[in-house]
C-alpha atoms as a PDB file:
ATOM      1  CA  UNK A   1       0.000   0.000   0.000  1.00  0.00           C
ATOM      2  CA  UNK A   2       2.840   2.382   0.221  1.00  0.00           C
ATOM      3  CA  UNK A   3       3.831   2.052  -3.404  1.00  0.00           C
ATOM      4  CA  UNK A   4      -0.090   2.456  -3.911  1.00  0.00           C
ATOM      5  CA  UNK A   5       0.234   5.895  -1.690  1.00  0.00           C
ATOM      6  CA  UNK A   6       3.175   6.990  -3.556  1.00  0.00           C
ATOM      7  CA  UNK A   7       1.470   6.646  -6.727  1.00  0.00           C
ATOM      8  CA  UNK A   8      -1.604   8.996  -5.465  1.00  0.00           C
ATOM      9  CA  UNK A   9       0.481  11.979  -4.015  1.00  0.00           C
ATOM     10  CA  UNK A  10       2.291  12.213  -7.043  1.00  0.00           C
ATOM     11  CA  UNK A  11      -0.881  12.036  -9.548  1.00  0.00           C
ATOM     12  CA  UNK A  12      -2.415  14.791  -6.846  1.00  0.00           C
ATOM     13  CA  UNK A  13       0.548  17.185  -6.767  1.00  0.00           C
ATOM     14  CA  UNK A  14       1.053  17.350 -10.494  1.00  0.00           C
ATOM     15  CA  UNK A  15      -2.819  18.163 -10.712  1.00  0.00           C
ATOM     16  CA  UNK A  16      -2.555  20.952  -8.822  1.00  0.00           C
ATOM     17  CA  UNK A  17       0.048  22.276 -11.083  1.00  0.00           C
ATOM     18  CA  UNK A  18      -1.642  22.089 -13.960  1.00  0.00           C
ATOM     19  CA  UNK A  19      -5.025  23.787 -12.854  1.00  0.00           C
ATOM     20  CA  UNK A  20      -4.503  26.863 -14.696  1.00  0.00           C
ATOM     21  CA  UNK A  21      -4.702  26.034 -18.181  1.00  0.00           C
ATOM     22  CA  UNK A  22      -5.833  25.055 -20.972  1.00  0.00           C
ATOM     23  CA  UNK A  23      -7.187  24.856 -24.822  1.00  0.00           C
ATOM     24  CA  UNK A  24      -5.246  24.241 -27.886  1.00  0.00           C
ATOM     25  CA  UNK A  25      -4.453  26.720 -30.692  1.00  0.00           C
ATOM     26  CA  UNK A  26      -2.410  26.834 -33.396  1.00  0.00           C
ATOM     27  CA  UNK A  27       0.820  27.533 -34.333  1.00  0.00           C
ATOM     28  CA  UNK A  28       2.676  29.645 -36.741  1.00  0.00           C
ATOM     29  CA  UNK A  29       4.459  27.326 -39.225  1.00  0.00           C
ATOM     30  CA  UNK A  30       2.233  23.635 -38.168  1.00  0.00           C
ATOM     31  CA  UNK A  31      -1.306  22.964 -36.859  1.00  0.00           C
ATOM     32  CA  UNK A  32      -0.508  21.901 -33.323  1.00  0.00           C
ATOM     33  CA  UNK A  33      -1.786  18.982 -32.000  1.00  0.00           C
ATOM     34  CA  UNK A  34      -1.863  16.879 -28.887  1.00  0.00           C
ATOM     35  CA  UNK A  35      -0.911  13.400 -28.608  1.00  0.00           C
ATOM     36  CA  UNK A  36      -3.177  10.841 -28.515  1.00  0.00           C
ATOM     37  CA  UNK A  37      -5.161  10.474 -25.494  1.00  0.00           C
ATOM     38  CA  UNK A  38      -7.774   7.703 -25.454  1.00  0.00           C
ATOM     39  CA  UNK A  39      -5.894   4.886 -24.761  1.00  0.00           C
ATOM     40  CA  UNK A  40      -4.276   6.679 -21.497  1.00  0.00           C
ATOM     41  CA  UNK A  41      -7.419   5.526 -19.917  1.00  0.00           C
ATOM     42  CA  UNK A  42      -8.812   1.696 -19.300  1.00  0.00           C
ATOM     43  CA  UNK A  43     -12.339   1.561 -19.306  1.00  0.00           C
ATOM     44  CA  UNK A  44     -13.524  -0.521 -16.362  1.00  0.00           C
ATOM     45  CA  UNK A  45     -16.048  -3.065 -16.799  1.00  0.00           C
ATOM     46  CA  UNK A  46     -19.429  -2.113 -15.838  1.00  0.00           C
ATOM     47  CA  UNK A  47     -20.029  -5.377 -14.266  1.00  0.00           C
ATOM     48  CA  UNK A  48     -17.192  -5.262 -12.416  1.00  0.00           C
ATOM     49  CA  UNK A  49     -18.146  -1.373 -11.122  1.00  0.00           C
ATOM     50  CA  UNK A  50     -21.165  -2.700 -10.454  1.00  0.00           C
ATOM     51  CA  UNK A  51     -19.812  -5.384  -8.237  1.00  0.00           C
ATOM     52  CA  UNK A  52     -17.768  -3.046  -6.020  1.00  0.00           C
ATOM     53  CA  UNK A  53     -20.858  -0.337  -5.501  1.00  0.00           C
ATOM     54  CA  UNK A  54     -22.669  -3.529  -3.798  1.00  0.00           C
ATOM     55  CA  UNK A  55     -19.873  -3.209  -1.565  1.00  0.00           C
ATOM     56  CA  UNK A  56     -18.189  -6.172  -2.833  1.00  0.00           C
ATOM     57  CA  UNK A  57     -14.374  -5.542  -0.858  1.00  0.00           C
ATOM     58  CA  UNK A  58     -12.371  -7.684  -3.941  1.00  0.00           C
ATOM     59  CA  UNK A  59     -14.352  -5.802  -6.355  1.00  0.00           C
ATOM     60  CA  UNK A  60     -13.395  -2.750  -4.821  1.00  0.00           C
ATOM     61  CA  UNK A  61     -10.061  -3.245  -4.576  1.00  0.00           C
ATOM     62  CA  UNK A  62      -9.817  -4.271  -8.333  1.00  0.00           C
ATOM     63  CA  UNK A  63     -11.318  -1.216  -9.293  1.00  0.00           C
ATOM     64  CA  UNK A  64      -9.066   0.651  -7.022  1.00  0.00           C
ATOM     65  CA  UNK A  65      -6.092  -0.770  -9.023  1.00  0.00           C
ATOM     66  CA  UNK A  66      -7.244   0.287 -12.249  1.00  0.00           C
ATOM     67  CA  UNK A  67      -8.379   3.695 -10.834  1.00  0.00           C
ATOM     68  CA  UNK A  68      -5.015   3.941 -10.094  1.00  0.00           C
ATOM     69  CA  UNK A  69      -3.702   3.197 -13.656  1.00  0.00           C
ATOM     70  CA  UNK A  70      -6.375   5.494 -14.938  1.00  0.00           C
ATOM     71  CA  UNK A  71      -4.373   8.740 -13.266  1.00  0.00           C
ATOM     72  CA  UNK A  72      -1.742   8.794 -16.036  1.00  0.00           C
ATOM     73  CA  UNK A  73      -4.442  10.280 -18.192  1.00  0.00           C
ATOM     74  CA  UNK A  74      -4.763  13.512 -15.974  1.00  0.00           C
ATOM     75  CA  UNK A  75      -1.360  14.080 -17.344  1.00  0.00           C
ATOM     76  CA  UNK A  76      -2.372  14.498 -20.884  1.00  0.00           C
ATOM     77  CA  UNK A  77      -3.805  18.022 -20.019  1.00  0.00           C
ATOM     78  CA  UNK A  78       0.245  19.418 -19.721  1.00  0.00           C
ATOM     79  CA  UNK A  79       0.157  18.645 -23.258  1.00  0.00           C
ATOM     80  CA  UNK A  80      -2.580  20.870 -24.459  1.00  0.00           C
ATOM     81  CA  UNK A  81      -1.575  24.628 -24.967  1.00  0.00           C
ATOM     82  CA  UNK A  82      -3.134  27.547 -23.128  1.00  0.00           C
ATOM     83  CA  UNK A  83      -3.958  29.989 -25.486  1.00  0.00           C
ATOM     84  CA  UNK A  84      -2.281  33.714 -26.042  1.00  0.00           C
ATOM     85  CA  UNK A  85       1.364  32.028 -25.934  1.00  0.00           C
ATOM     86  CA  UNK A  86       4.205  33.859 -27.353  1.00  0.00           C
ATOM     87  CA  UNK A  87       5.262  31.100 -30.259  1.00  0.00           C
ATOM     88  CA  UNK A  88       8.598  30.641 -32.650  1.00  0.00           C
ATOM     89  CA  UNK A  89       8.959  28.713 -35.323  1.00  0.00           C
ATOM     90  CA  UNK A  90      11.586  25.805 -35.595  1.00  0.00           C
ATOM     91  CA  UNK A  91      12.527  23.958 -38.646  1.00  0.00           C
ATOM     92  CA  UNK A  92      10.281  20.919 -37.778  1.00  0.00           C
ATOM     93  CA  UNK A  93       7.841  22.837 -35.817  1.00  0.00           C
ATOM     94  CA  UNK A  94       7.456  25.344 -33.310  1.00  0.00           C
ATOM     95  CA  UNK A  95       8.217  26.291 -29.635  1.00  0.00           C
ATOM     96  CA  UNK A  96       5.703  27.640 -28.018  1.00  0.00           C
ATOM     97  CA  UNK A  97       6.017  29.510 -24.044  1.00  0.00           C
ATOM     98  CA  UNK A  98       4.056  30.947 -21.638  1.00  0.00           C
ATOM     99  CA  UNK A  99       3.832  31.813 -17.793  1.00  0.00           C
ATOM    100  CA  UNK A 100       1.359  31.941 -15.041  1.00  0.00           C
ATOM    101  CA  UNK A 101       1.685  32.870 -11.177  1.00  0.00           C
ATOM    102  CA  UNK A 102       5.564  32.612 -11.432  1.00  0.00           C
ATOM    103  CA  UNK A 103       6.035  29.234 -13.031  1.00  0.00           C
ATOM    104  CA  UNK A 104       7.197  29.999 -17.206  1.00  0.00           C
ATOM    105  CA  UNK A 105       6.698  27.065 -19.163  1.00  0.00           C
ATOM    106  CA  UNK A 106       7.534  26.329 -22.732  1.00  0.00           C
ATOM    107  CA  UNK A 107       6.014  23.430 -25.004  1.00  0.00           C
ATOM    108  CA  UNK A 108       8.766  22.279 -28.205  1.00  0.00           C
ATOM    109  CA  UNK A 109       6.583  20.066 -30.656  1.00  0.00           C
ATOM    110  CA  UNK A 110       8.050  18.643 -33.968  1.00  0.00           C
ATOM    111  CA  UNK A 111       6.579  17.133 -36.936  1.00  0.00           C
ATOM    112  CA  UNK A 112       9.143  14.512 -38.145  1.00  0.00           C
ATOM    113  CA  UNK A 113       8.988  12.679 -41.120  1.00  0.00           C
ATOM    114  CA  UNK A 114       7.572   9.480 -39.070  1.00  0.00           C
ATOM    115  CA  UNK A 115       6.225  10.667 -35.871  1.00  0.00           C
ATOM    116  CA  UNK A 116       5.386  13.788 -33.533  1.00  0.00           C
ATOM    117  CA  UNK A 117       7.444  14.909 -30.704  1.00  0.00           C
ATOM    118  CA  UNK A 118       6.202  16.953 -27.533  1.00  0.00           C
ATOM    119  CA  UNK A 119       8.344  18.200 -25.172  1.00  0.00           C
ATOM    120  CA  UNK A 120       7.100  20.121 -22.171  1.00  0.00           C
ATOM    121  CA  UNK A 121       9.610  21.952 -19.774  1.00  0.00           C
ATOM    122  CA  UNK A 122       8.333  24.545 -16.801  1.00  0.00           C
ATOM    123  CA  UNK A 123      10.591  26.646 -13.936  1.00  0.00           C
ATOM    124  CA  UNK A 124       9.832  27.934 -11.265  1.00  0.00           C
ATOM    125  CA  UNK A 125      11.570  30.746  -8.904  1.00  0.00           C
ATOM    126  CA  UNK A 126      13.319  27.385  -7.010  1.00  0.00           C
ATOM    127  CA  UNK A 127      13.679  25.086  -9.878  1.00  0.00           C
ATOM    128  CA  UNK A 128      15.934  26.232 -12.968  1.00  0.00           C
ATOM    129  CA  UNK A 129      13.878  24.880 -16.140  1.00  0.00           C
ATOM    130  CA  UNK A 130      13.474  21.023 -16.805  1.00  0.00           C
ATOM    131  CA  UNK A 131      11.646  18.707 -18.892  1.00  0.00           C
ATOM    132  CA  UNK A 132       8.436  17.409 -17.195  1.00  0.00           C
ATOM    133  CA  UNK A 133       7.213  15.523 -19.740  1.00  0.00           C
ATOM    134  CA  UNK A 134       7.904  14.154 -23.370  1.00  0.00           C
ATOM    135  CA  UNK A 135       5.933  12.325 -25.718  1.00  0.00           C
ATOM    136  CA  UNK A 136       6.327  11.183 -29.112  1.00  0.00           C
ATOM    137  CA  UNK A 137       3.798   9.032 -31.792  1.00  0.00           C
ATOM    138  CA  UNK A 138       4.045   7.274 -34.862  1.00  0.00           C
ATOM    139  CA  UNK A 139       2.498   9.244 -37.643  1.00  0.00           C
ATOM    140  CA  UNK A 140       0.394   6.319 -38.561  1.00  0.00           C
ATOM    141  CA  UNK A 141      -0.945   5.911 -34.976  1.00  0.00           C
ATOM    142  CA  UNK A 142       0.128   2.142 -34.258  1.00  0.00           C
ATOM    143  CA  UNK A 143       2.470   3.485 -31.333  1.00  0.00           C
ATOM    144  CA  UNK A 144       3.533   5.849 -28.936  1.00  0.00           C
ATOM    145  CA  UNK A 145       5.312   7.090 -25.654  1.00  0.00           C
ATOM    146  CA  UNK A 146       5.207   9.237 -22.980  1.00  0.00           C
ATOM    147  CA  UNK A 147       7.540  10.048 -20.080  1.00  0.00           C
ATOM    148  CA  UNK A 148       6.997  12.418 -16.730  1.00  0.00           C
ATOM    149  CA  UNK A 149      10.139  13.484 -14.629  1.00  0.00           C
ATOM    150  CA  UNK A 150      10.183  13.935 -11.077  1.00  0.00           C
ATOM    151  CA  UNK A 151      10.328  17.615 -10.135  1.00  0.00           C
ATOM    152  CA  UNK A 152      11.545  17.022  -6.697  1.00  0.00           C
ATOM    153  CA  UNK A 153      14.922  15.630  -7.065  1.00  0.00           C
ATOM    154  CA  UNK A 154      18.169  17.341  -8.554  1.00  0.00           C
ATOM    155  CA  UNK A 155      18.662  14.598 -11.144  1.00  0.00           C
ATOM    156  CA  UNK A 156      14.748  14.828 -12.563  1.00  0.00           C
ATOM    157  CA  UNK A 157      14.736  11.456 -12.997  1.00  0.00           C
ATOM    158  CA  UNK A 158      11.969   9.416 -14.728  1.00  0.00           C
ATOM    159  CA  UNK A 159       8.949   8.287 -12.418  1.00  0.00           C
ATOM    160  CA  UNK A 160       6.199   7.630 -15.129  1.00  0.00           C
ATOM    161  CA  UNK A 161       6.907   6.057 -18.356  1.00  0.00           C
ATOM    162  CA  UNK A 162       4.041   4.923 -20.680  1.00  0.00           C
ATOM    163  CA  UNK A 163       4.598   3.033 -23.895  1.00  0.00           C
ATOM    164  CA  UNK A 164       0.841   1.883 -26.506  1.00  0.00           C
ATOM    165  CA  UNK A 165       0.679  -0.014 -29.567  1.00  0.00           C
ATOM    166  CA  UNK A 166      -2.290  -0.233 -31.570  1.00  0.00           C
ATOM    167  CA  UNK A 167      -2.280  -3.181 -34.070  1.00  0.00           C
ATOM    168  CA  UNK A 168      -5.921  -3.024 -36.081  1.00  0.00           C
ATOM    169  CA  UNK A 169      -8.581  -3.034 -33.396  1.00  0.00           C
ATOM    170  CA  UNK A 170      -5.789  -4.116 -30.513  1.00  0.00           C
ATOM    171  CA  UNK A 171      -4.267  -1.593 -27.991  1.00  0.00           C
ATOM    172  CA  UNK A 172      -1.684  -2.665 -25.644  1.00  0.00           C
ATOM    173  CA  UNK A 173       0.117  -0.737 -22.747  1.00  0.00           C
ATOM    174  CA  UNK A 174       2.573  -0.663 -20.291  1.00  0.00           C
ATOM    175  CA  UNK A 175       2.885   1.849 -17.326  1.00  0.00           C
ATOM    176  CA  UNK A 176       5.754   2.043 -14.902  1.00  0.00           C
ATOM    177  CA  UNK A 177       5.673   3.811 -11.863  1.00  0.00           C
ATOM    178  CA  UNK A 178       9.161   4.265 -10.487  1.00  0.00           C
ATOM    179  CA  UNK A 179       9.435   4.344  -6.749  1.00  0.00           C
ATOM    180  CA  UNK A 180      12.056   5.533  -5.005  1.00  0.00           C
ATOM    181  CA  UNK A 181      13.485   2.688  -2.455  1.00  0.00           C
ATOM    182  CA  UNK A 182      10.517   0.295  -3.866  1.00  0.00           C
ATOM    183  CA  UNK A 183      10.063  -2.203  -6.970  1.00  0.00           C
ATOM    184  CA  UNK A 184       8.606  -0.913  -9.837  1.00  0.00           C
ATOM    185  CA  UNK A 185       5.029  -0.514  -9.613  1.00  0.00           C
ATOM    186  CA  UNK A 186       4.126  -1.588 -13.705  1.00  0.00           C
ATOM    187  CA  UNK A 187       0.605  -2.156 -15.168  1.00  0.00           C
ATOM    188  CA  UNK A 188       0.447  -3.914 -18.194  1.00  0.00           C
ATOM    189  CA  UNK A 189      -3.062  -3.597 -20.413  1.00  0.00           C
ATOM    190  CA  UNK A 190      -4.701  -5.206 -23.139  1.00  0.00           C
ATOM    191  CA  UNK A 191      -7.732  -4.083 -24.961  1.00  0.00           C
ATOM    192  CA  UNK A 192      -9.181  -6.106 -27.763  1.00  0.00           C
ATOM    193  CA  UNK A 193     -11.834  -3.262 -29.046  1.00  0.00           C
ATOM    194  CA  UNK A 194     -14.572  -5.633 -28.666  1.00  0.00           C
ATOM    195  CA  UNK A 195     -15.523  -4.737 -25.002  1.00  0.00           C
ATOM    196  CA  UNK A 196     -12.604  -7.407 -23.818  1.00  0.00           C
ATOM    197  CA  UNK A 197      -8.999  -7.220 -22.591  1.00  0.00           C
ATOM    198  CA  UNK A 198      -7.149  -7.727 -19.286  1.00  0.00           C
ATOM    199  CA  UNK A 199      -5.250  -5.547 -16.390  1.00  0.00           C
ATOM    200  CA  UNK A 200      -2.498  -6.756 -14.925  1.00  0.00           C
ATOM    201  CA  UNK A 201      -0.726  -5.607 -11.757  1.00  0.00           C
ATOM    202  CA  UNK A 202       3.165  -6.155 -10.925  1.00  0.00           C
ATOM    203  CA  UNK A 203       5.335  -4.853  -8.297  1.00  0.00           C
ATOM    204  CA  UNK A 204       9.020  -5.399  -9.789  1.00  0.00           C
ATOM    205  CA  UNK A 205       8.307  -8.474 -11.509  1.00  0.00           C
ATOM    206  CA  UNK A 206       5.823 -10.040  -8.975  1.00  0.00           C
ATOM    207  CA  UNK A 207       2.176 -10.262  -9.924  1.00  0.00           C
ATOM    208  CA  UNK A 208      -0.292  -9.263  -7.976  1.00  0.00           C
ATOM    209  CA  UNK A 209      -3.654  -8.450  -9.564  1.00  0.00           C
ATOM    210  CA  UNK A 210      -4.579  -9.907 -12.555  1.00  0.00           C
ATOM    211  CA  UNK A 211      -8.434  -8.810 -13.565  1.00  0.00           C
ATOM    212  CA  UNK A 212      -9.819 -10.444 -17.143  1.00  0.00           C
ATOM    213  CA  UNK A 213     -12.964  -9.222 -18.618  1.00  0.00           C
ATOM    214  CA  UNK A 214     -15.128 -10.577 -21.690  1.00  0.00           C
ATOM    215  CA  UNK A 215     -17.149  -9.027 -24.577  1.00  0.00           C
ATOM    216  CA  UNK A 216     -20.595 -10.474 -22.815  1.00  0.00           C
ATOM    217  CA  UNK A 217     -19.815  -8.539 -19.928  1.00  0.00           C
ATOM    218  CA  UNK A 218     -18.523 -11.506 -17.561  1.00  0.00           C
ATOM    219  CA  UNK A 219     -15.048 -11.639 -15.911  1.00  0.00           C
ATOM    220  CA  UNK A 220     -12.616 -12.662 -12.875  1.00  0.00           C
ATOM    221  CA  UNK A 221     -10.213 -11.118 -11.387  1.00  0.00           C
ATOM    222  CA  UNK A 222      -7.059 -12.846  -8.625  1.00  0.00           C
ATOM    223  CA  UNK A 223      -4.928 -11.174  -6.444  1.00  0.00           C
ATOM    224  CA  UNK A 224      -1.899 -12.490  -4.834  1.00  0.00           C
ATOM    225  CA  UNK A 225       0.874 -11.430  -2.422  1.00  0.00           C
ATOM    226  CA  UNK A 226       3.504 -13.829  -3.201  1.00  0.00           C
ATOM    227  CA  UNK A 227       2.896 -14.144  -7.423  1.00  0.00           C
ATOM    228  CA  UNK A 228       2.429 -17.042  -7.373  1.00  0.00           C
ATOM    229  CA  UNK A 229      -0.450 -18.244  -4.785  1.00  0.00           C
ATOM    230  CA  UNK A 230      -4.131 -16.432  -4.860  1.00  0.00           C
ATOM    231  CA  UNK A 231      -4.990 -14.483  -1.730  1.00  0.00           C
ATOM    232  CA  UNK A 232      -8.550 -14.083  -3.332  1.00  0.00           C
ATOM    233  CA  UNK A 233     -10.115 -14.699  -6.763  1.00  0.00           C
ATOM    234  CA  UNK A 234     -13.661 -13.823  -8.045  1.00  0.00           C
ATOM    235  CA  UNK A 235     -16.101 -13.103 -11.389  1.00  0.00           C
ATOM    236  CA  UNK A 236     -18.957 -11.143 -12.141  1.00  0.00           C
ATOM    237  CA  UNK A 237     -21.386 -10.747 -15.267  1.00  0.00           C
ATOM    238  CA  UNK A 238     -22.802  -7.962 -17.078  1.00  0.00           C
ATOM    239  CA  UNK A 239     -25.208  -6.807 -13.661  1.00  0.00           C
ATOM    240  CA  UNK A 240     -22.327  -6.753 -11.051  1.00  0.00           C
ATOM    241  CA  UNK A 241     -23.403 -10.591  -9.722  1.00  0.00           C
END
């Protein structure tokens, strides 16, 4: 549960951050635009949400786990753009700054000839500038990246990363949550665009959740403290049973 604690104050700190923007706009040279975003998020199964809300404690935590997952979207909204920034134009793209209630912050994005490239960098009267997060996407849309840096060490090292393929109708994903003094907190997705997939739950490379649903609304999820040996296992269909 510390890991699981860790995970939350950082989601809730970078949040407040980010409250005072934003809307996209244009720039100069290229028609700026965000990465993709709909695949940051796992869709939990109604059954399953239905499960929990009759106060179903395995159901609850299964949801909990996903909920967790689920707060790598909020970061998407760093990459949207605020509106009235200054903007100058780069050979592949344009940089575009801006700064609110002390904190300057400057978005770099780049059309390649394969893929887009975000990067988004912020200061603050204590911390010279840095790159928060970066991003980049095939062209085509079968892949992508993101990374978030930790604002309150020296080095900025990486605490988020977040890789997605998308192969027809398939999306796949991997988060990583990098703890400091912990094991790797990494949730691993699958999403077969017919209404089924599977979560998964590691901490380093121990399992400990692993929640499968169907397209007719069934599914089962197992937890485990060890990896290896189920602490508690359970279904439910399309009406939370």
């Amino acid at each position: 549960m510390k890991i699981i604690r860790s995970l939350l104050i950082f989601a809730s700190a970078s949040i407040v951050l980010n409250a005072c923007s934003k809307k996209e706009t244009p720039g100069p040279s290229v028609t700026y635009k965000s990465p993709t975003t709909a695949h940051a998020n796992i869709t939990i199964p109604a059954g399953l949400q239905a499960q929990a809300g009759k106060d179903s404690v395995n159901a609850m935590i299964a949801v909990s786990y996903m909920g967790i997952a689920n707060g790598l979207g909020s970061y998407s909204s760093f990459f949207n753009l605020p509106g009235g920034q200054a903007t100058t134009a780069t050979a592949n793209g344009a940089v575009y700054s801006w700064s609110y209630s002390g904190v300057s912050e400057w978005m770099t994005y780049s059309v390649l000839s394969d893929k887009y490239t975000w990067t988004y960098e912020w200061k603050t009267p204590e911390l010279a500038r840095f790159t928060y997060i970066s991003a980049q996407e095939a062209k085509n849309g079968s892949s992508g990246s993101w990374e978030i840096y930790d604002p309150s060490n020296a080095s900025h090292t990486v605490v988020w990363d977040y890789s997605w393929t998308l192969t027809g109708t398939v999306y796949s994903a991997t988060m990583n949550f990098y703890n400091s003094g912990s094991a790797t907190t990494k949730f691993v997705v699958l999403d077969n665009g017919n209404n089924s997939g599977s979560f998964q739950y590691f901490e380093g490379t121990m399992k400990k959740a692993d929640i499968e649903w169907n397209s007719n609304g069934t599914g089962t999820y197992w937890f485990s403290d060890d990896g290896t040996n189920p602490t508690a296992t359970g279904s439910w269909t399309a009406a939370g049973k």
